[in-house]
N, C-alpha and C. Protein backbone atom coordinates (compact mmCIF):
# COMPACT_ATOMS: atom_id res chain seq x y z
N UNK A 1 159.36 50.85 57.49
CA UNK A 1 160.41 51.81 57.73
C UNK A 1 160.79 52.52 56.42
N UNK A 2 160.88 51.90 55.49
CA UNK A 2 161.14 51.98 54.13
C UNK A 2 160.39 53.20 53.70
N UNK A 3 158.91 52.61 53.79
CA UNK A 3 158.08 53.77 53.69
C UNK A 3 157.92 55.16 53.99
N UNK A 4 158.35 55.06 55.88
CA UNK A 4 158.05 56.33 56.46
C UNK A 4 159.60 57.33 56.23
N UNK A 5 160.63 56.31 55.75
CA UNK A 5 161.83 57.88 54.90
C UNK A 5 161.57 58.27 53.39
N UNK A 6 160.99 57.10 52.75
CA UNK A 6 160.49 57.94 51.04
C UNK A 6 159.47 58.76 51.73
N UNK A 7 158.03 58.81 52.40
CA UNK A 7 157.79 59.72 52.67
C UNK A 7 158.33 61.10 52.80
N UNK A 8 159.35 60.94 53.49
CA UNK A 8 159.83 62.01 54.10
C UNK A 8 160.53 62.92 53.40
N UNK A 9 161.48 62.19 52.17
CA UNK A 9 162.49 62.25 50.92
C UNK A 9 161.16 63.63 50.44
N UNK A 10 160.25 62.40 50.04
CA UNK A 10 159.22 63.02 49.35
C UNK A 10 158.52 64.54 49.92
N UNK A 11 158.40 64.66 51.21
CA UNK A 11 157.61 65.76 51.67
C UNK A 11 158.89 66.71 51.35
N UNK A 12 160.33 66.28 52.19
CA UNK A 12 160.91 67.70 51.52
C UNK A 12 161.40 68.04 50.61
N UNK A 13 161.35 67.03 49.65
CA UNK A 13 161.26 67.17 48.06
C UNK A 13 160.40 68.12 47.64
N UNK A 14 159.32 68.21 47.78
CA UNK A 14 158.19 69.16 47.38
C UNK A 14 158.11 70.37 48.28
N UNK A 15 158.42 70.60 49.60
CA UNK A 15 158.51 71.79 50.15
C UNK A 15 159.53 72.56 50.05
N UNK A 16 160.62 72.07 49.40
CA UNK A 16 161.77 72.79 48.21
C UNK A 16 161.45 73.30 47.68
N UNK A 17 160.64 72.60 46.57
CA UNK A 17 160.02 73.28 45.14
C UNK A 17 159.48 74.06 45.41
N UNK A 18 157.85 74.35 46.75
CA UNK A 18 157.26 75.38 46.82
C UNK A 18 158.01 76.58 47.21
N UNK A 19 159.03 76.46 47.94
CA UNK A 19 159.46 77.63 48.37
C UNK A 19 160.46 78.96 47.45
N UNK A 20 160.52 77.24 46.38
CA UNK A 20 161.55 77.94 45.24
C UNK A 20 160.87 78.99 44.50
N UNK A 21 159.11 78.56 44.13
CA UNK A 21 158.48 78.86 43.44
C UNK A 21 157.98 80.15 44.14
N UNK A 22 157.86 79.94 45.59
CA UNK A 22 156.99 81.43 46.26
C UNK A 22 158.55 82.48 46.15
N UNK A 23 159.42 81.81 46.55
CA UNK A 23 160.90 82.90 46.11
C UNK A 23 160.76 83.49 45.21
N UNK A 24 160.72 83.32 43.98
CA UNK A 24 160.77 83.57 42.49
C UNK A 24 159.56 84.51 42.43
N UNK A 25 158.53 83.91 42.80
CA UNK A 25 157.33 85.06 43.10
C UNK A 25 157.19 86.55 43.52
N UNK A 26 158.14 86.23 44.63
CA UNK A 26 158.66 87.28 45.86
C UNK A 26 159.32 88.43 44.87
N UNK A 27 160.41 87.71 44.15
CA UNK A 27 161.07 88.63 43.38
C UNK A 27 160.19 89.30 42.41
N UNK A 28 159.50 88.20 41.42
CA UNK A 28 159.10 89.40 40.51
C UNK A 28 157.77 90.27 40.65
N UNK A 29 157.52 89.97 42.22
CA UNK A 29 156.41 91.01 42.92
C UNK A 29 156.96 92.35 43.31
N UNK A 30 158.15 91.94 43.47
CA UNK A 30 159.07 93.34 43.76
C UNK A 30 159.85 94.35 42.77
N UNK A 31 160.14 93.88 41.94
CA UNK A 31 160.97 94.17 40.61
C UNK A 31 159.88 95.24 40.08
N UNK A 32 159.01 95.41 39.62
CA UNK A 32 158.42 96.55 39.29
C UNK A 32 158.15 97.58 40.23
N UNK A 33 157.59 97.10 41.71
CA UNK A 33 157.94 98.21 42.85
C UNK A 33 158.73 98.86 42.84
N UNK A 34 160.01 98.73 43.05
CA UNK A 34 161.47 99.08 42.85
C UNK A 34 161.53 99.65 41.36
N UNK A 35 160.98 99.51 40.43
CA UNK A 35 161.29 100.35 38.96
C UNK A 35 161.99 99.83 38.01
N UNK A 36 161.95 98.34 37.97
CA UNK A 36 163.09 97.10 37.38
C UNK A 36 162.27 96.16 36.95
N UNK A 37 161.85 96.22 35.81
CA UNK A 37 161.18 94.97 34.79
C UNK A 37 162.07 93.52 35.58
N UNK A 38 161.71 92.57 35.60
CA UNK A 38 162.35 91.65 35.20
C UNK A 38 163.20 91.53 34.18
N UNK A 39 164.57 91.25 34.11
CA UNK A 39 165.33 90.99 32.89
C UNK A 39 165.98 91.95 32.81
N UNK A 40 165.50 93.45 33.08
CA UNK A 40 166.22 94.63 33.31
C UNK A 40 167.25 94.95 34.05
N UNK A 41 168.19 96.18 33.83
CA UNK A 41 169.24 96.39 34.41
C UNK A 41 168.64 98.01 35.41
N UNK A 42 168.85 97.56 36.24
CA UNK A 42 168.63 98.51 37.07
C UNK A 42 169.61 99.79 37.18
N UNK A 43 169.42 100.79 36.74
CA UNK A 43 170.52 102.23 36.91
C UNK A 43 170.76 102.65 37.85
N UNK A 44 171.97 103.99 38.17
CA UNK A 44 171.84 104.93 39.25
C UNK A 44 172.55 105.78 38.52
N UNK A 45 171.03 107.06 38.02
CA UNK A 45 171.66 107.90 37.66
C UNK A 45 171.74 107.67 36.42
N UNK A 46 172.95 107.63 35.05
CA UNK A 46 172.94 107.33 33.89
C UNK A 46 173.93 106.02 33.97
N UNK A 47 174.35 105.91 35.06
CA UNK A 47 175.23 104.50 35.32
C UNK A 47 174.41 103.18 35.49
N UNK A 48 174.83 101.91 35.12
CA UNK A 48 174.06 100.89 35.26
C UNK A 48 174.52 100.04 36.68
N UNK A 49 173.92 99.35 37.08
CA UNK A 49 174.09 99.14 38.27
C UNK A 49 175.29 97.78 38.47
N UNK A 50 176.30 97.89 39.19
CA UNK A 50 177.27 96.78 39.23
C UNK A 50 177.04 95.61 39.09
N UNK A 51 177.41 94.84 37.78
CA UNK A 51 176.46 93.60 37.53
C UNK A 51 177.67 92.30 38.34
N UNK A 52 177.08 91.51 39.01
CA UNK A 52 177.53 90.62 39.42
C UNK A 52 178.34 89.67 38.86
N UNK A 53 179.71 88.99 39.32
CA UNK A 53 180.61 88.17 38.43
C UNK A 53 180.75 86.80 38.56
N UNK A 54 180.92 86.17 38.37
CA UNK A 54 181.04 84.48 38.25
C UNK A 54 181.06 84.14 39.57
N UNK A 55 181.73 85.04 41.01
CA UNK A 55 181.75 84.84 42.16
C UNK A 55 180.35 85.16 42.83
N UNK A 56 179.52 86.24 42.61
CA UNK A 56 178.56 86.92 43.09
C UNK A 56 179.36 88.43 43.54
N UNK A 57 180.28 88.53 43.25
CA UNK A 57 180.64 90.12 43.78
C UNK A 57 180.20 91.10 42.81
N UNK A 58 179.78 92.35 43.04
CA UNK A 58 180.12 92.80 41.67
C UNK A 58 181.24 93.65 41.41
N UNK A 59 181.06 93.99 40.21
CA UNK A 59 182.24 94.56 39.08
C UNK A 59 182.59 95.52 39.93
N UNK A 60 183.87 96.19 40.06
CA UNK A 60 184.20 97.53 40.42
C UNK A 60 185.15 98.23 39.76
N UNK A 61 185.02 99.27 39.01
CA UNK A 61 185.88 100.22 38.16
C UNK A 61 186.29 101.13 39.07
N UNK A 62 187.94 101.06 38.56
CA UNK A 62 188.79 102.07 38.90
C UNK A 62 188.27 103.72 38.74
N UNK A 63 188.16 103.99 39.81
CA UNK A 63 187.98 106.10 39.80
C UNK A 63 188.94 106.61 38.77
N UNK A 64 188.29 107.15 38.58
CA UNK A 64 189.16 108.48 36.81
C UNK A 64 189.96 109.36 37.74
N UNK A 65 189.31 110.29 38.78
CA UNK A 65 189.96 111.15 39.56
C UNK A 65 191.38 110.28 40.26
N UNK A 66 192.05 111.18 39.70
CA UNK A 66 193.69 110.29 40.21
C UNK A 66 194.31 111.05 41.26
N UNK A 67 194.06 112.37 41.61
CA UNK A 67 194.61 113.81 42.05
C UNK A 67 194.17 114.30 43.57
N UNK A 68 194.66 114.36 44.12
CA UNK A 68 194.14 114.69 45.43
C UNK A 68 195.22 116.55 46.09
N UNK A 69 194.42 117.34 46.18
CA UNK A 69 195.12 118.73 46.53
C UNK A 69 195.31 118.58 47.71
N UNK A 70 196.38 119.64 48.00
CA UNK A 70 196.69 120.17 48.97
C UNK A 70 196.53 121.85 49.26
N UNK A 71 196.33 122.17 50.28
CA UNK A 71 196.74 123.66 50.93
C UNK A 71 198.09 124.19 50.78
N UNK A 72 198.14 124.93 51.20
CA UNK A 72 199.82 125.60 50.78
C UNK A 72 200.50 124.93 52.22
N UNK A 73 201.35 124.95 51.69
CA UNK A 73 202.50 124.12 52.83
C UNK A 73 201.95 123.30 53.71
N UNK A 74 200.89 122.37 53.43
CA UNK A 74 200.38 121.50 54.38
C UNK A 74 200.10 119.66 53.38
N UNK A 75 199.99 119.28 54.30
CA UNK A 75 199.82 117.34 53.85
C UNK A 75 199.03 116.95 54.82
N UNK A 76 197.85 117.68 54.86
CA UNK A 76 196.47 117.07 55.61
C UNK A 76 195.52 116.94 54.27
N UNK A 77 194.81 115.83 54.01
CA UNK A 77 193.83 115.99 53.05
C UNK A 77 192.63 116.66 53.73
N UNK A 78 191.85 117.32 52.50
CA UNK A 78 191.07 118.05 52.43
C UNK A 78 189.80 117.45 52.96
N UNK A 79 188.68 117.47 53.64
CA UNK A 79 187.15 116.83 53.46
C UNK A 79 186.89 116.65 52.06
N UNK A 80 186.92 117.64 51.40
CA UNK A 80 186.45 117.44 49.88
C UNK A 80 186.86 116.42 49.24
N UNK A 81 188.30 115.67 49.51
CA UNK A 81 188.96 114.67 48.94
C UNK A 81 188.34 113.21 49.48
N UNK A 82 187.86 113.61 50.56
CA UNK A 82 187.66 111.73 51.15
C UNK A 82 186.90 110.83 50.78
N UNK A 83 185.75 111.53 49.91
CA UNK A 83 184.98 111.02 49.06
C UNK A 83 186.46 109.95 47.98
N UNK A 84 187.12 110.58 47.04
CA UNK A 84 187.94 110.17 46.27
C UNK A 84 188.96 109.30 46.70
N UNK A 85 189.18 109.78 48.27
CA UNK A 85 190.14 108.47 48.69
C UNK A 85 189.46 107.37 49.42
N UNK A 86 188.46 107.60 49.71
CA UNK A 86 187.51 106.12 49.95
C UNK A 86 187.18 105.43 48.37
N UNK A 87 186.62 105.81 47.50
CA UNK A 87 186.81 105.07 46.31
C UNK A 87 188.11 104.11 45.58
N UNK A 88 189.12 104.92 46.23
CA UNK A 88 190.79 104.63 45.40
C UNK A 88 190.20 103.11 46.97
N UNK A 89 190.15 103.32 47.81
CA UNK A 89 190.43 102.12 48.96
C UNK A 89 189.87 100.93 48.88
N UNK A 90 188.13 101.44 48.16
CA UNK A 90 187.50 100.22 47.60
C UNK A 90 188.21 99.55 46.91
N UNK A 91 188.31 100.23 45.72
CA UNK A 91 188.98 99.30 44.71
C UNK A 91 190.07 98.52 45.03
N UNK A 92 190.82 99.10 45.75
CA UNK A 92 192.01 98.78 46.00
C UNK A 92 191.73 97.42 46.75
N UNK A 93 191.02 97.49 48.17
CA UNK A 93 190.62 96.28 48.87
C UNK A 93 190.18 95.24 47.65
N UNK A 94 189.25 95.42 47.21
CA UNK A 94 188.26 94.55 46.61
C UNK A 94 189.26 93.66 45.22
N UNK A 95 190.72 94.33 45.00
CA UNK A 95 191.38 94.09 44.14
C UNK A 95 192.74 93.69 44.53
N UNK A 96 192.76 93.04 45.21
CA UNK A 96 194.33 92.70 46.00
C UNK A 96 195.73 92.72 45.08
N UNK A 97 195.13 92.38 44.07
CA UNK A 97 196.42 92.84 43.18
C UNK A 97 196.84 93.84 42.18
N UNK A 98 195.96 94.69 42.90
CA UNK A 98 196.36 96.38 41.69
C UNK A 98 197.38 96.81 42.80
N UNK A 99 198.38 97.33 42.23
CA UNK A 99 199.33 97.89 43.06
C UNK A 99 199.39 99.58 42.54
N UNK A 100 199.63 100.39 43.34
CA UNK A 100 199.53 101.81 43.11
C UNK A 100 201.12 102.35 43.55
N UNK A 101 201.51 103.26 42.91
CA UNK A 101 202.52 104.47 43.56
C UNK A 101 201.71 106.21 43.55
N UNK A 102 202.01 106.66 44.60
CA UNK A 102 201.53 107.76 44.96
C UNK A 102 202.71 108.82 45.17
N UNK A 103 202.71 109.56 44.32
CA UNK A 103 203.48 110.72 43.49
C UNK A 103 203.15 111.96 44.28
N UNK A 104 203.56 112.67 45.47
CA UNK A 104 203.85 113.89 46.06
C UNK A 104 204.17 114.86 44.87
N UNK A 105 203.69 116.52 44.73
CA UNK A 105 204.19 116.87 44.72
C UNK A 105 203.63 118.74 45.11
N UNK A 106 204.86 119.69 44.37
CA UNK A 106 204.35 120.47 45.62
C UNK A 106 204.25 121.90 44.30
N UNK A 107 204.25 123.37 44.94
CA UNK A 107 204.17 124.11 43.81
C UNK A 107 205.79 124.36 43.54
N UNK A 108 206.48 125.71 43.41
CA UNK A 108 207.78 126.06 42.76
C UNK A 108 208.33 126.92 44.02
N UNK A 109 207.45 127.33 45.12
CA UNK A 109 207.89 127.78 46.56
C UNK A 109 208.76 127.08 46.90
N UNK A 110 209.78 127.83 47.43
CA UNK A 110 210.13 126.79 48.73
C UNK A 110 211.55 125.92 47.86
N UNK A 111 212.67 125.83 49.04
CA UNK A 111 213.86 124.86 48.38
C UNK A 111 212.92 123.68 47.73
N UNK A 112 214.62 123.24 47.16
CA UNK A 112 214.10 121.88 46.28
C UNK A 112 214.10 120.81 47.71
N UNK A 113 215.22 121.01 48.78
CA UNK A 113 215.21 119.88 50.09
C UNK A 113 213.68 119.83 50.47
N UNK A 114 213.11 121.16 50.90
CA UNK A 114 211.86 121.62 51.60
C UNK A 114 211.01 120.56 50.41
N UNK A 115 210.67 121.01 49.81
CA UNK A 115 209.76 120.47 48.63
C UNK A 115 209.60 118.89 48.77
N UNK A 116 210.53 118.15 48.27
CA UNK A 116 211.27 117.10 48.58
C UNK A 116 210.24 116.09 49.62
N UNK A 117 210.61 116.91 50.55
CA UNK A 117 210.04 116.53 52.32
C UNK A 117 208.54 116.58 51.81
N UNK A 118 208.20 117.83 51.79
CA UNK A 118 206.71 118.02 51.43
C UNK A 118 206.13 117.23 51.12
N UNK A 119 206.33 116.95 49.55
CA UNK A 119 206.07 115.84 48.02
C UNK A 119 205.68 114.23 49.01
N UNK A 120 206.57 114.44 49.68
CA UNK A 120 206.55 112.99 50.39
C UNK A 120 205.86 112.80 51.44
N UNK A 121 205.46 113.91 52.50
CA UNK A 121 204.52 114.12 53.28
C UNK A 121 203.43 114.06 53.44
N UNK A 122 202.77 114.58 51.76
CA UNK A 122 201.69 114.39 51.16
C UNK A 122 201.45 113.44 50.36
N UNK A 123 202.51 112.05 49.81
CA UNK A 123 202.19 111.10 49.41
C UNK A 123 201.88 109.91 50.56
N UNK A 124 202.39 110.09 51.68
CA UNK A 124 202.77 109.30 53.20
C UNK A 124 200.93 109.13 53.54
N UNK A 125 200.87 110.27 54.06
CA UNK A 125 199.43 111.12 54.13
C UNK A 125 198.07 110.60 53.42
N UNK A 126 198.28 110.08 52.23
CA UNK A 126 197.46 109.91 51.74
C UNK A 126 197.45 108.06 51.92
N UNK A 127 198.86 107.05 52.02
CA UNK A 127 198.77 105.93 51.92
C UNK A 127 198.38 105.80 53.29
N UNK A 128 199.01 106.72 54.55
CA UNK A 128 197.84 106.46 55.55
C UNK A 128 196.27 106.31 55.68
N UNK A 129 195.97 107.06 54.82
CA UNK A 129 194.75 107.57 54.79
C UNK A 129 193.77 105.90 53.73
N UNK A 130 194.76 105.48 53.40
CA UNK A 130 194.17 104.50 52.39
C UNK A 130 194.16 103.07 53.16
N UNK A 131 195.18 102.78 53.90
CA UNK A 131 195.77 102.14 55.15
C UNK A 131 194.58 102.46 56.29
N UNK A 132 194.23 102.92 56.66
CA UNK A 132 192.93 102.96 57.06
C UNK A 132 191.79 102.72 57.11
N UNK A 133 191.49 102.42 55.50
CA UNK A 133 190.53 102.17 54.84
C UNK A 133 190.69 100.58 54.45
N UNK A 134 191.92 99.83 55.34
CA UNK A 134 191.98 98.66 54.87
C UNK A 134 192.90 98.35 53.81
N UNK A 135 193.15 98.69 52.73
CA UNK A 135 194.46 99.00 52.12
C UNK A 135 195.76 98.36 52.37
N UNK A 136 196.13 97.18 51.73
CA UNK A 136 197.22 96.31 52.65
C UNK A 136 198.71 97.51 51.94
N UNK A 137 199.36 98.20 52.82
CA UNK A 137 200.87 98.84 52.71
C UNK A 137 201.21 98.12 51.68
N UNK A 138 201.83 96.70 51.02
CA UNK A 138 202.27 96.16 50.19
C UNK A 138 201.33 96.17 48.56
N UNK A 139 200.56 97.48 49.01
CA UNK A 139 199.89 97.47 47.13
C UNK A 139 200.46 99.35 47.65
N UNK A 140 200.99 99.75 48.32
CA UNK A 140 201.23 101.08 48.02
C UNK A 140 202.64 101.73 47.87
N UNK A 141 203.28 102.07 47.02
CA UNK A 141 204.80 102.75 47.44
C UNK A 141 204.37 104.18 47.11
N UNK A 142 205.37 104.76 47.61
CA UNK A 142 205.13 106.56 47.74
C UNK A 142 206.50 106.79 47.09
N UNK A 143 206.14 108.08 46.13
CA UNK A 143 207.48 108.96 46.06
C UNK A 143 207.14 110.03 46.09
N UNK A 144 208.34 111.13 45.87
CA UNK A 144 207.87 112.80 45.66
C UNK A 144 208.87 112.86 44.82
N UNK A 145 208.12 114.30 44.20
CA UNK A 145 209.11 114.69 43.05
C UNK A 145 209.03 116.02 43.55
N UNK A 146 208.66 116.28 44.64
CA UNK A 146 208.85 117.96 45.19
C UNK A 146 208.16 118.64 44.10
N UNK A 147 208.98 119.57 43.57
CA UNK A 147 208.50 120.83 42.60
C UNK A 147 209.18 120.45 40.89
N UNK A 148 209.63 119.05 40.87
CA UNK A 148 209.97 118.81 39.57
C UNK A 148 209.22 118.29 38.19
N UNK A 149 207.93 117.85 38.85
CA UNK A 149 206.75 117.34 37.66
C UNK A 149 205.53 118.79 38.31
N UNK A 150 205.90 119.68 37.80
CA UNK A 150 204.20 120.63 37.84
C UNK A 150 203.67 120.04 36.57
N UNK A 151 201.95 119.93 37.00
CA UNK A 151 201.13 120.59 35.89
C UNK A 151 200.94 121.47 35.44
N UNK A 152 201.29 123.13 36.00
CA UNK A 152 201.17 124.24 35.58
C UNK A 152 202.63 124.71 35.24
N UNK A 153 202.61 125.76 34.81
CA UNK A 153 204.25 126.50 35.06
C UNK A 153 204.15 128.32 35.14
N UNK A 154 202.75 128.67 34.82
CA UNK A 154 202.91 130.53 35.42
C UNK A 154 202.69 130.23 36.82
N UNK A 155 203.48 131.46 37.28
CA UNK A 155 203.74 132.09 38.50
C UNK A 155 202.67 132.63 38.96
N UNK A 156 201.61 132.35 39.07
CA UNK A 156 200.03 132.41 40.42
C UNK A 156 199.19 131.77 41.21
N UNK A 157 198.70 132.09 42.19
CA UNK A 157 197.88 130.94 42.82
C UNK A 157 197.48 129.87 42.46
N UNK A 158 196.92 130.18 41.17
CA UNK A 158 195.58 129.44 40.65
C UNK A 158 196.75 128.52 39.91
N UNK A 159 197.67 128.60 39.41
CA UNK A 159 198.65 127.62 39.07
C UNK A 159 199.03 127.09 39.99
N UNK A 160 199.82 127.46 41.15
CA UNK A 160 200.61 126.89 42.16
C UNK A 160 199.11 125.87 42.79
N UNK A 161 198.40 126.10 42.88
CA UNK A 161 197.03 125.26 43.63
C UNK A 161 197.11 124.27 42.70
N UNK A 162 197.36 123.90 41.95
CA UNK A 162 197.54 122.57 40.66
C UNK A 162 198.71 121.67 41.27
N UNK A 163 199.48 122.34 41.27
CA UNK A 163 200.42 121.73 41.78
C UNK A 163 200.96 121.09 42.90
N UNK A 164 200.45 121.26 43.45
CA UNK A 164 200.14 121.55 45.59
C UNK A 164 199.26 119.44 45.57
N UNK A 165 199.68 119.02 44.91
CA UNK A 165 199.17 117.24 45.11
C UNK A 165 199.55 116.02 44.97
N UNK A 166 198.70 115.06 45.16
CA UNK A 166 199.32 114.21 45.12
C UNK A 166 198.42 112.81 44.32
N UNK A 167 199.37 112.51 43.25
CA UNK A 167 198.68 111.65 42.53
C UNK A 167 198.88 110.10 42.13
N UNK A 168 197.46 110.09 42.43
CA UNK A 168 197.66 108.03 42.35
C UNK A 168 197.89 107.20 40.82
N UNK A 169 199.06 106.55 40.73
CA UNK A 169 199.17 106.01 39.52
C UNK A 169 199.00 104.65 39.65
N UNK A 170 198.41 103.77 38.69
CA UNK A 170 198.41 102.47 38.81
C UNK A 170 199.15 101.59 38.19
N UNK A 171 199.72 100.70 38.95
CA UNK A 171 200.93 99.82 38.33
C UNK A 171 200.33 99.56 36.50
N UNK A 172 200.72 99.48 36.03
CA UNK A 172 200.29 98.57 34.74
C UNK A 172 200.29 99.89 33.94
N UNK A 173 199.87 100.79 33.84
CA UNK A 173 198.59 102.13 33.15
C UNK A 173 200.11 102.63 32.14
């Protein structure tokens, strides 16, 4: 009896090892297919590819783009933006404890009450939009500052369109 379980110890003792060894194989049969030496860091683009962390997840950096526009008198985001607010959502998920405030605001049109409303319409708007994406409400607060923080200050479109957003700040920064 003795015998026939060291056997056995023994057979899948060694059909471990082979499989470890044809694994390992597997990989570095593939690694030059794909365009990746062994040992190498694989790119996309001039970026290097998210290197994995003590957990197996990998790394994820916060988006630079903080800013999300608006249309004139409206708090629908744009298509062009959803790219940027799916990134802010990753991170955000993948980081349970970055907390954000999202800053409404609007151009120099319009009362300061109107504005106000706006600023906040379009900060609401956007934590929906992140809230969607999974986004637990308790990493987001909203304010507006209406028409009191512009980035621009002449009187034209192309200024007032600067101003017309809404921007993500991160607790800590």
């Amino acid at each position: 009896m003795k015998k026939i379980i060291l056997s056995m110890l023994l057979a899948g003792l060694l059909a471990s090892c082979a499989s470890k060894e044809a694994k390992e194989e597997s990989q570095q049969a593939t690694a030059p297919e794909m365009g990746v030496a062994k040992g190498q860091t694989q790119t996309f683009g001039d970026k290097p590819a998210p290197q994995p962390t003590a957990q197996g997840m990998p790394v994820q950096r916060m988006p630079a783009e903080r800013s999300v526009y608006f249309d004139f008198d409206k708090s629908i985001i744009r298509d062009q933006y959803q790219p940027l607010v799916k990134a802010h959502a990753q991170y955000l998920t993948n980081n349970s404890s970055a907390r954000i405030t999202i800053q409404g605001n609007c151009d120099e049109r319009g009362s300061r009450e109107y504005n106000l409303g706006l600023g906040q319409r379009r900060a609401d708007s956007e934590k929906h939009a992140l809230t969607v994406l999974g986004v637990s409400k308790n990493q987001i607060e909203t304010v507006s500052f209406g028409k009191e923080k512009p980035r621009c200050t002449e009187h034209n479109e192309s200024c007032w369109s600067q101003n017309r957003r809404a921007d993500i700040v991160y607790q800590g920064e």
